[in-house]
PDB file of N, CA and C in Angstrom:
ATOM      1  N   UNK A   1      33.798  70.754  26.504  1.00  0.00           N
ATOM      2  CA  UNK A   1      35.220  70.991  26.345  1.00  0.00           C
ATOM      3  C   UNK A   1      36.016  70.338  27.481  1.00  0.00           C
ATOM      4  N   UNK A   2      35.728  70.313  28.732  1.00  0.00           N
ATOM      5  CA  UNK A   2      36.552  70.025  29.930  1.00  0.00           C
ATOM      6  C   UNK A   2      36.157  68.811  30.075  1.00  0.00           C
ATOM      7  N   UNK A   3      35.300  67.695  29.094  1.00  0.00           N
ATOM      8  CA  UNK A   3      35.070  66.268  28.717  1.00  0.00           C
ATOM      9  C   UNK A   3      36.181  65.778  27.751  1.00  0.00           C
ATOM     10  N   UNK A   4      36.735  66.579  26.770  1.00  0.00           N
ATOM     11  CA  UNK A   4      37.179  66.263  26.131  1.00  0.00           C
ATOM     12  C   UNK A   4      39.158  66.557  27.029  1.00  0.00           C
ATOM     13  N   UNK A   5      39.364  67.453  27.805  1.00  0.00           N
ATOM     14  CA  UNK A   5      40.105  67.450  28.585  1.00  0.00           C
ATOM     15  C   UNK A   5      40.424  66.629  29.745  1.00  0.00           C
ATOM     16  N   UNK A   6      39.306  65.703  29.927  1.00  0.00           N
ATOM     17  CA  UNK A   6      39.685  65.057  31.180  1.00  0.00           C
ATOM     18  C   UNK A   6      39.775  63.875  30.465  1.00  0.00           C
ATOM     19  N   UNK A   7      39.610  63.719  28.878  1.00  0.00           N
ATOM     20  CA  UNK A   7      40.063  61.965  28.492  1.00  0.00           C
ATOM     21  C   UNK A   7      42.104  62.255  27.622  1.00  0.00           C
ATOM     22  N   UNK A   8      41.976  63.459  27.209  1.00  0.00           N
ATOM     23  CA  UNK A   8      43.329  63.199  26.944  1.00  0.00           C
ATOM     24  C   UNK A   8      43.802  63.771  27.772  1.00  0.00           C
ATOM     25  N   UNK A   9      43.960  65.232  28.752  1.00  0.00           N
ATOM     26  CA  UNK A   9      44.882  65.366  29.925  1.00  0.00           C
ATOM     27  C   UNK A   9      43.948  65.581  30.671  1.00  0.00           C
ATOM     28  N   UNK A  10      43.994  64.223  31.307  1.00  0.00           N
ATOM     29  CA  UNK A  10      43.322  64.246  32.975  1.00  0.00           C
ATOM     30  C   UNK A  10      43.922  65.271  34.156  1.00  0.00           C
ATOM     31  N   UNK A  11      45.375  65.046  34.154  1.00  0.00           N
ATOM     32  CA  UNK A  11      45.943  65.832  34.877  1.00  0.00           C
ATOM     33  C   UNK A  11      45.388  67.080  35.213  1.00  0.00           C
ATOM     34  N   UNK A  12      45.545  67.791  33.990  1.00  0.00           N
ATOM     35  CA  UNK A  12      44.870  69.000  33.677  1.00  0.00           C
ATOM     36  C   UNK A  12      43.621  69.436  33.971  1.00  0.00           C
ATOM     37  N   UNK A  13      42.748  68.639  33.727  1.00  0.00           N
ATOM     38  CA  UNK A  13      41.280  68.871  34.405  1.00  0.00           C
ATOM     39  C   UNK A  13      41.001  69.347  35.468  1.00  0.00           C
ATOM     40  N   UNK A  14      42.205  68.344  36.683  1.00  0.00           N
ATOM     41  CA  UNK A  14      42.137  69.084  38.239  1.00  0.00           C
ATOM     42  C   UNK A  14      42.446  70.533  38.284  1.00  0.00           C
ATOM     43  N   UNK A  15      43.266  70.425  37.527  1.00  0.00           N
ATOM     44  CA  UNK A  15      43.895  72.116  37.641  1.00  0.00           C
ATOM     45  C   UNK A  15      42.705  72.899  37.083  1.00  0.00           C
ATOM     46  N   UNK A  16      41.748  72.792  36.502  1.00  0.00           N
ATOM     47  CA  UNK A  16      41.003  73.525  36.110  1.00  0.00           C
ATOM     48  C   UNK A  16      39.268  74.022  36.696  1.00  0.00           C
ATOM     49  N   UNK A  17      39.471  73.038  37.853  1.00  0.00           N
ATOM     50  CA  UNK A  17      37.824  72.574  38.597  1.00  0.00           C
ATOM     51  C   UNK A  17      39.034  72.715  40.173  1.00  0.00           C
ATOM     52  N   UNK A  18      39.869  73.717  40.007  1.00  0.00           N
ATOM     53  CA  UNK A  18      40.533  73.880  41.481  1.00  0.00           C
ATOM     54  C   UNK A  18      40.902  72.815  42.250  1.00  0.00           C
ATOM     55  N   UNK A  19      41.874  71.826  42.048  1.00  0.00           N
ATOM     56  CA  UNK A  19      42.039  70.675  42.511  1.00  0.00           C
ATOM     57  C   UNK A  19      43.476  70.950  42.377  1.00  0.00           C
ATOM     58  N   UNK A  20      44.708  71.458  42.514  1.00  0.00           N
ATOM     59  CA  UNK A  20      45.505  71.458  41.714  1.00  0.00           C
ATOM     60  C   UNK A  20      46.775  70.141  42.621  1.00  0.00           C
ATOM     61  N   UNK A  21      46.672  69.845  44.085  1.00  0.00           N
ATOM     62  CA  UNK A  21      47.703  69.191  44.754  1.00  0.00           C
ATOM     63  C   UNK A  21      46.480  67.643  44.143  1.00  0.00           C
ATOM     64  N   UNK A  22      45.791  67.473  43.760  1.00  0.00           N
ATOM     65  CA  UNK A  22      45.346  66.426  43.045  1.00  0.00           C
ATOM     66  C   UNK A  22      45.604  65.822  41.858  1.00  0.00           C
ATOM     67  N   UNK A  23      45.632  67.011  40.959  1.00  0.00           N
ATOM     68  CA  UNK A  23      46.002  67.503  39.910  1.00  0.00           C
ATOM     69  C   UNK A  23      47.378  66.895  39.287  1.00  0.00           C
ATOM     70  N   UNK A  24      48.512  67.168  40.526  1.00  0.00           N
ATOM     71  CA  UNK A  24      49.644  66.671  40.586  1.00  0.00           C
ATOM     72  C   UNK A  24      49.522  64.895  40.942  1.00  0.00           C
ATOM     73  N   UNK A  25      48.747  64.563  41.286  1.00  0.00           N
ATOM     74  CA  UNK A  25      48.650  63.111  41.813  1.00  0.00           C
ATOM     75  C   UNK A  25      48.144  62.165  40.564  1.00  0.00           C
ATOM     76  N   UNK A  26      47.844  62.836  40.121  1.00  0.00           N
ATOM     77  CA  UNK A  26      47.156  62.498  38.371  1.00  0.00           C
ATOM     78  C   UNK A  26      48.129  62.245  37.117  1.00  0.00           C
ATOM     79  N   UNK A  27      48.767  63.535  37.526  1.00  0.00           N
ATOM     80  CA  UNK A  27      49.950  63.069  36.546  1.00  0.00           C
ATOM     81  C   UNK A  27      51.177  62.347  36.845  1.00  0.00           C
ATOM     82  N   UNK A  28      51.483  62.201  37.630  1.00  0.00           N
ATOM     83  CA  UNK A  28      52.267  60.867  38.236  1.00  0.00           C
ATOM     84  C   UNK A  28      51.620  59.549  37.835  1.00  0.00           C
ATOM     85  N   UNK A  29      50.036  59.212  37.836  1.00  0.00           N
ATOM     86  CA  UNK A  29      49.650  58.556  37.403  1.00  0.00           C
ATOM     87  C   UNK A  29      49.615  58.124  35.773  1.00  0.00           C
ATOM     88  N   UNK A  30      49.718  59.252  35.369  1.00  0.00           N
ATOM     89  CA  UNK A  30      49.163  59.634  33.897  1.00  0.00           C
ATOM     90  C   UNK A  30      50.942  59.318  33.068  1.00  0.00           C
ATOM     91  N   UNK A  31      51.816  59.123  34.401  1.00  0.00           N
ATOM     92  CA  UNK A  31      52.806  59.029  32.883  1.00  0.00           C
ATOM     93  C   UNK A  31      52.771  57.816  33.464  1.00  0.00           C
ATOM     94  N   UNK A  32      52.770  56.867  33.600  1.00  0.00           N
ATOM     95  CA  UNK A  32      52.569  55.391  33.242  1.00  0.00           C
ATOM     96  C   UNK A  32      51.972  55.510  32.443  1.00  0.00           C
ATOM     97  N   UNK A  33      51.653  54.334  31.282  1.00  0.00           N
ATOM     98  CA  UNK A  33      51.079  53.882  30.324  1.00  0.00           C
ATOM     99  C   UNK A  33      50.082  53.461  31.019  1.00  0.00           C
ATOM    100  N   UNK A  34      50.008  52.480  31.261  1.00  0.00           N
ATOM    101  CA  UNK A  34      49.103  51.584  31.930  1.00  0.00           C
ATOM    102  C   UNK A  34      48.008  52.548  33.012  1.00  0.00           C
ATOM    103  N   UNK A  35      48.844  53.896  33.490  1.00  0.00           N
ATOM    104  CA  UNK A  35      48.131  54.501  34.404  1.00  0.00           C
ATOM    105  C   UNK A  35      47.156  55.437  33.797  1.00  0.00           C
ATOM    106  N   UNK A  36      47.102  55.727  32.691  1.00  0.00           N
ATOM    107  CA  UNK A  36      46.436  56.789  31.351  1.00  0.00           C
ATOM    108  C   UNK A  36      44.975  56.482  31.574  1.00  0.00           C
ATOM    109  N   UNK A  37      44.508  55.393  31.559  1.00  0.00           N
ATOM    110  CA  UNK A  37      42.900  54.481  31.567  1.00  0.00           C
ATOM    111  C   UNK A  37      42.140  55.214  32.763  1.00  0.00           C
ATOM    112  N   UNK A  38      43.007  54.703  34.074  1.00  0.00           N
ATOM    113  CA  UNK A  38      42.426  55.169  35.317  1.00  0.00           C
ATOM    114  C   UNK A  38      42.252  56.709  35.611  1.00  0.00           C
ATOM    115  N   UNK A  39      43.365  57.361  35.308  1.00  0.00           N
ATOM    116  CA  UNK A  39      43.726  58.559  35.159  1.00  0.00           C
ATOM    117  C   UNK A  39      42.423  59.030  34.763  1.00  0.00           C
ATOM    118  N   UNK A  40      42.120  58.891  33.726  1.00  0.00           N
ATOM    119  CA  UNK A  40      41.011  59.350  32.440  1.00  0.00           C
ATOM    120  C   UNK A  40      40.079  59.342  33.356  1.00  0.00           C
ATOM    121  N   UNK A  41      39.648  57.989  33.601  1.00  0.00           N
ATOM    122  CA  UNK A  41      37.868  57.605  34.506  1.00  0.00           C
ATOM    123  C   UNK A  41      37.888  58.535  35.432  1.00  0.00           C
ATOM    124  N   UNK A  42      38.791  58.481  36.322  1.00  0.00           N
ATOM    125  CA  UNK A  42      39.479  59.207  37.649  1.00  0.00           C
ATOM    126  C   UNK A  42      38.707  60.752  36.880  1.00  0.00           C
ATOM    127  N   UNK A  43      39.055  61.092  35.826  1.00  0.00           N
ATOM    128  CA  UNK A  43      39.002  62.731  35.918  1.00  0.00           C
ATOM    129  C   UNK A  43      37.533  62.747  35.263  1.00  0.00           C
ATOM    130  N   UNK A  44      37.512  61.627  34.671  1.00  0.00           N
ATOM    131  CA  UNK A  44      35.543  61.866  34.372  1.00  0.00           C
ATOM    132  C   UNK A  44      34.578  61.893  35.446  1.00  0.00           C
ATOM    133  N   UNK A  45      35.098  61.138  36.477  1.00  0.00           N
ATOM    134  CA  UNK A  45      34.332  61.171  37.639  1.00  0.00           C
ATOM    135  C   UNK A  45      34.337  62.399  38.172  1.00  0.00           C
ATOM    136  N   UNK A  46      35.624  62.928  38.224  1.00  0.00           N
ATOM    137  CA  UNK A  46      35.398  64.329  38.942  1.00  0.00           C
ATOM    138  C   UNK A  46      34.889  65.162  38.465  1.00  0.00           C
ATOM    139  N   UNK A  47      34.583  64.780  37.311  1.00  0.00           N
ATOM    140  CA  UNK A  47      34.117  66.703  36.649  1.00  0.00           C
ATOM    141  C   UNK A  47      32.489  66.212  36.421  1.00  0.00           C
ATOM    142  N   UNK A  48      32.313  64.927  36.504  1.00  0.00           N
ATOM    143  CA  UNK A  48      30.484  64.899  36.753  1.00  0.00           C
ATOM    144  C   UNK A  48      30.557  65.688  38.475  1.00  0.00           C
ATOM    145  N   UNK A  49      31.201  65.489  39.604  1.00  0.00           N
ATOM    146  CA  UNK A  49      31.155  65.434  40.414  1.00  0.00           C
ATOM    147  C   UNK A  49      31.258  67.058  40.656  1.00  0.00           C
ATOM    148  N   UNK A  50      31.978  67.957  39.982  1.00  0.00           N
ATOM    149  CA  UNK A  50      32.036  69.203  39.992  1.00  0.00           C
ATOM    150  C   UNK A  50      30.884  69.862  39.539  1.00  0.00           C
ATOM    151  N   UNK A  51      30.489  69.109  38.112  1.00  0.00           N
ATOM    152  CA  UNK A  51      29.385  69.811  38.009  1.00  0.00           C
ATOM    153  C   UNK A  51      27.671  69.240  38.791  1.00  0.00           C
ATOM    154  N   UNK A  52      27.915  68.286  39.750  1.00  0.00           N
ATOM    155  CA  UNK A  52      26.508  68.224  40.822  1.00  0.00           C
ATOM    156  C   UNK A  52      27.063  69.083  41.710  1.00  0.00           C
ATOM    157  N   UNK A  53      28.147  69.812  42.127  1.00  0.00           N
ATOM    158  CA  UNK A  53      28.094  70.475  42.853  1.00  0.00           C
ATOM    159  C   UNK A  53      27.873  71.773  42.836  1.00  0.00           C
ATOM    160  N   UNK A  54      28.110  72.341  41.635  1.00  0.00           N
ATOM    161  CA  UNK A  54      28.050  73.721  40.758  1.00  0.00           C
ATOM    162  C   UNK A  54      26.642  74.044  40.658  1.00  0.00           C
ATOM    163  N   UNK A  55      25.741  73.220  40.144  1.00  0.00           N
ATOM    164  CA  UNK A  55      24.272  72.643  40.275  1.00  0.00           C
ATOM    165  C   UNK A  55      23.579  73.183  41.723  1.00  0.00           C
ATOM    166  N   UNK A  56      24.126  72.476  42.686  1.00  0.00           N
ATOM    167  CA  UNK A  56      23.665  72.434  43.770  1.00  0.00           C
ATOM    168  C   UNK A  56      24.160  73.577  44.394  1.00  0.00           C
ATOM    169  N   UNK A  57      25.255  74.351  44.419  1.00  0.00           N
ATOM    170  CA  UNK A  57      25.361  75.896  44.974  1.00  0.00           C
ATOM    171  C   UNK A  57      24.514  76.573  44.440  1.00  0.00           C
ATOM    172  N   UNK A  58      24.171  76.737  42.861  1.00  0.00           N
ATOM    173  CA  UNK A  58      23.189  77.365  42.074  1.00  0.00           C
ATOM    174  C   UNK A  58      21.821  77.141  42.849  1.00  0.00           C
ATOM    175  N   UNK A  59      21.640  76.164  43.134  1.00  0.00           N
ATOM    176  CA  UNK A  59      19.963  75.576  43.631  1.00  0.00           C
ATOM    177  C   UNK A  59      19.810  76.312  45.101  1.00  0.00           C
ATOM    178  N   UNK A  60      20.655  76.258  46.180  1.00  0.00           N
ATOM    179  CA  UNK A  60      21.000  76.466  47.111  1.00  0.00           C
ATOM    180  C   UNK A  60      20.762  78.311  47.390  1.00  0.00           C
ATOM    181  N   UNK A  61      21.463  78.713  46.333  1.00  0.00           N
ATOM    182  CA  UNK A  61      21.871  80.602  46.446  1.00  0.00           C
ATOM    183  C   UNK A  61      22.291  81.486  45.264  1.00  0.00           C
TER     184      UNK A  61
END
């Protein structure tokens, strides 16, 4: 679900994996046209990146 959230509102994603002054940096990006693409990758990266970390607290404790 939060795959399918970070390709149409990226913005949103931050806000949801606790990122939220990021979050805001996203959608500034995100209303350009042109800025929508990066935006997107931008929030796919983070939420692989949330979940190796979610992973790794689990492994950890």
């Amino acid at each position: 679900m939060r795959f399918l959230i970070a390709l149409l509102f990226p913005w949103f994603l931050f806000f949801t994996i606790g990122r939220p002054f990021v979050g805001m940096v996203c959608l500034f990006l995100q209303i350009t046209i042109l800025g929508w693409i990066p935006a997107a990758i931008w929030a796919v990266y983070a939420l692989s990146q949330y979940k190796t970390d979610q992973k790794i607290k689990k492994a950890l404790g």
